[in-house]
Protein backbone atom coordinates (compact mmCIF):
# COMPACT_ATOMS: atom_id res chain seq x y z
CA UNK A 1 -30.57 -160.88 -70.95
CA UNK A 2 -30.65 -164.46 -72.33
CA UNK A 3 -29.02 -167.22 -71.33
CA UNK A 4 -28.17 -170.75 -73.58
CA UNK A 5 -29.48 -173.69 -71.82
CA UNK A 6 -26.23 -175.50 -71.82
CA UNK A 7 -24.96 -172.93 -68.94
CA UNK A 8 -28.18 -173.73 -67.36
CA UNK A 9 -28.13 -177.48 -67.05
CA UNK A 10 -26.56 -177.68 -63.60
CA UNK A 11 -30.12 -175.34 -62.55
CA UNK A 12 -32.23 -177.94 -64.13
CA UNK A 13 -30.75 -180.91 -62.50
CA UNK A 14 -31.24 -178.80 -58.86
CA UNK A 15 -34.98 -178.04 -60.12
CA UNK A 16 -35.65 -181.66 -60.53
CA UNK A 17 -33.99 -182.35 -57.26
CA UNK A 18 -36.35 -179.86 -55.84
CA UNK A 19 -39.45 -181.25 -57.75
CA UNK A 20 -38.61 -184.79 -56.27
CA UNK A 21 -38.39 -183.60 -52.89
CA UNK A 22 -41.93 -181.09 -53.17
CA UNK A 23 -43.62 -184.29 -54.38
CA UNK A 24 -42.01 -186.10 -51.15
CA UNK A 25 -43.08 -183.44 -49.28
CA UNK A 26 -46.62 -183.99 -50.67
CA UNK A 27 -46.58 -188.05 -50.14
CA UNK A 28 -45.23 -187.07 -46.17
CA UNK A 29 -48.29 -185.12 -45.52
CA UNK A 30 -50.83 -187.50 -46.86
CA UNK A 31 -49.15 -190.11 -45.13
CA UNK A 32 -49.56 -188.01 -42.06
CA UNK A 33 -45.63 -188.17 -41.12
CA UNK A 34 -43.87 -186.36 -38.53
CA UNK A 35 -44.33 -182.37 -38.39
CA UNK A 36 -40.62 -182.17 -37.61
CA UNK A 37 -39.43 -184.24 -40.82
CA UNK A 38 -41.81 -182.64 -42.91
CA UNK A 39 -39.94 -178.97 -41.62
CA UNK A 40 -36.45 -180.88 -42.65
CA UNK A 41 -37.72 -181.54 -45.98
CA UNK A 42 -39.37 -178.25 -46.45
CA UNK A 43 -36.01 -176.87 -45.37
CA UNK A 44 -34.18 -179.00 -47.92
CA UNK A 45 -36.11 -177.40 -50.65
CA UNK A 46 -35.91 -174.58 -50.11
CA UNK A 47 -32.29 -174.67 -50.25
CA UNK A 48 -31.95 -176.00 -53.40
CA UNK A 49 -34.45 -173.32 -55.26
CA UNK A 50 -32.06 -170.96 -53.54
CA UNK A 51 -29.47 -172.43 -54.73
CA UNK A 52 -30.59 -173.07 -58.38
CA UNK A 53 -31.67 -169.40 -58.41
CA UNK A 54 -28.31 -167.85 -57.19
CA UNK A 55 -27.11 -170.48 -59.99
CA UNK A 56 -28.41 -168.69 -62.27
CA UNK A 57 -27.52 -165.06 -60.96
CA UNK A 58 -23.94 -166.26 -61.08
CA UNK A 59 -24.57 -167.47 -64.81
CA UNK A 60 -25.42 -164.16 -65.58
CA UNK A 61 -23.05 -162.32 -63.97
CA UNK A 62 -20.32 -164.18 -65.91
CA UNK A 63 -22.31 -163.99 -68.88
CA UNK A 64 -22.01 -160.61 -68.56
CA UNK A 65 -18.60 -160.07 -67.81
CA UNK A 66 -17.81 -162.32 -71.00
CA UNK A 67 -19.59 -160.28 -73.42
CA UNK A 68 -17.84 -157.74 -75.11
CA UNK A 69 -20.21 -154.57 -74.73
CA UNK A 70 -19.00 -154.20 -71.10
CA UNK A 71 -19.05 -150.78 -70.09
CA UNK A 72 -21.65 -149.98 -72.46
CA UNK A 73 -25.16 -149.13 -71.23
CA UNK A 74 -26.58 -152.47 -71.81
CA UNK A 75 -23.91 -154.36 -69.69
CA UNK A 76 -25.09 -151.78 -67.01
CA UNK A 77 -29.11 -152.46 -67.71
CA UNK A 78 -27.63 -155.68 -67.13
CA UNK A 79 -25.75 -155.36 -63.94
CA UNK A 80 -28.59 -153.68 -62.60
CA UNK A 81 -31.32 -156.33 -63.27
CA UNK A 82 -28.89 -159.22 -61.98
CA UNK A 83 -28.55 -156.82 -59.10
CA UNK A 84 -32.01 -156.91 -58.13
CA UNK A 85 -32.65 -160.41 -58.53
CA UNK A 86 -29.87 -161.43 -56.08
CA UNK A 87 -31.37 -159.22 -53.56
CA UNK A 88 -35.06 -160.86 -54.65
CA UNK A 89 -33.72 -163.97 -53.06
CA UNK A 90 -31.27 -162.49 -50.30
């Protein structure tokens, strides 16, 4: 299943967010900052890949439901891989 990157720009946006914050991350620990606040900002990114991948779950999921083969076999190949990749990140 493929998905346009227009639907997909919100994901990008959290991916850069999350590329910012790695690299701050990064810059803490060769600073030699506080374990705690290095935790929080661990934390914090890990959130927002979570968040950009159940992004694009969702995405697919209403891609999915928009297309017009539903209830053929492919929308089910399709249910089931979306499936699986929520679970991946449950």
């Amino acid at each position: 299943m493929e998905l346009d990157k227009g639907s997909l720009a919100d994901v990008v946006v959290r991916l850069r967010r999350a590329q910012g914050q790695i690299g701050g991350v990064i810059k803490m620990i060769d600073e030699g900052r506080d374990c705690a606040e290095l935790i929080n900002q661990l934390a914090a990114v890990s959130r927002a890949l979570d968040r950009a991948g159940f992004k694009i779950i969702a995405t697919g999921l209403e891609h999915c439901f928009a297309e017009q083969n539903t209830g053929t076999e492919q929308a089910e190949i399709d249910r089931a891989q979306l499936e699986k990749l929520f679970l991946t990140l449950a």
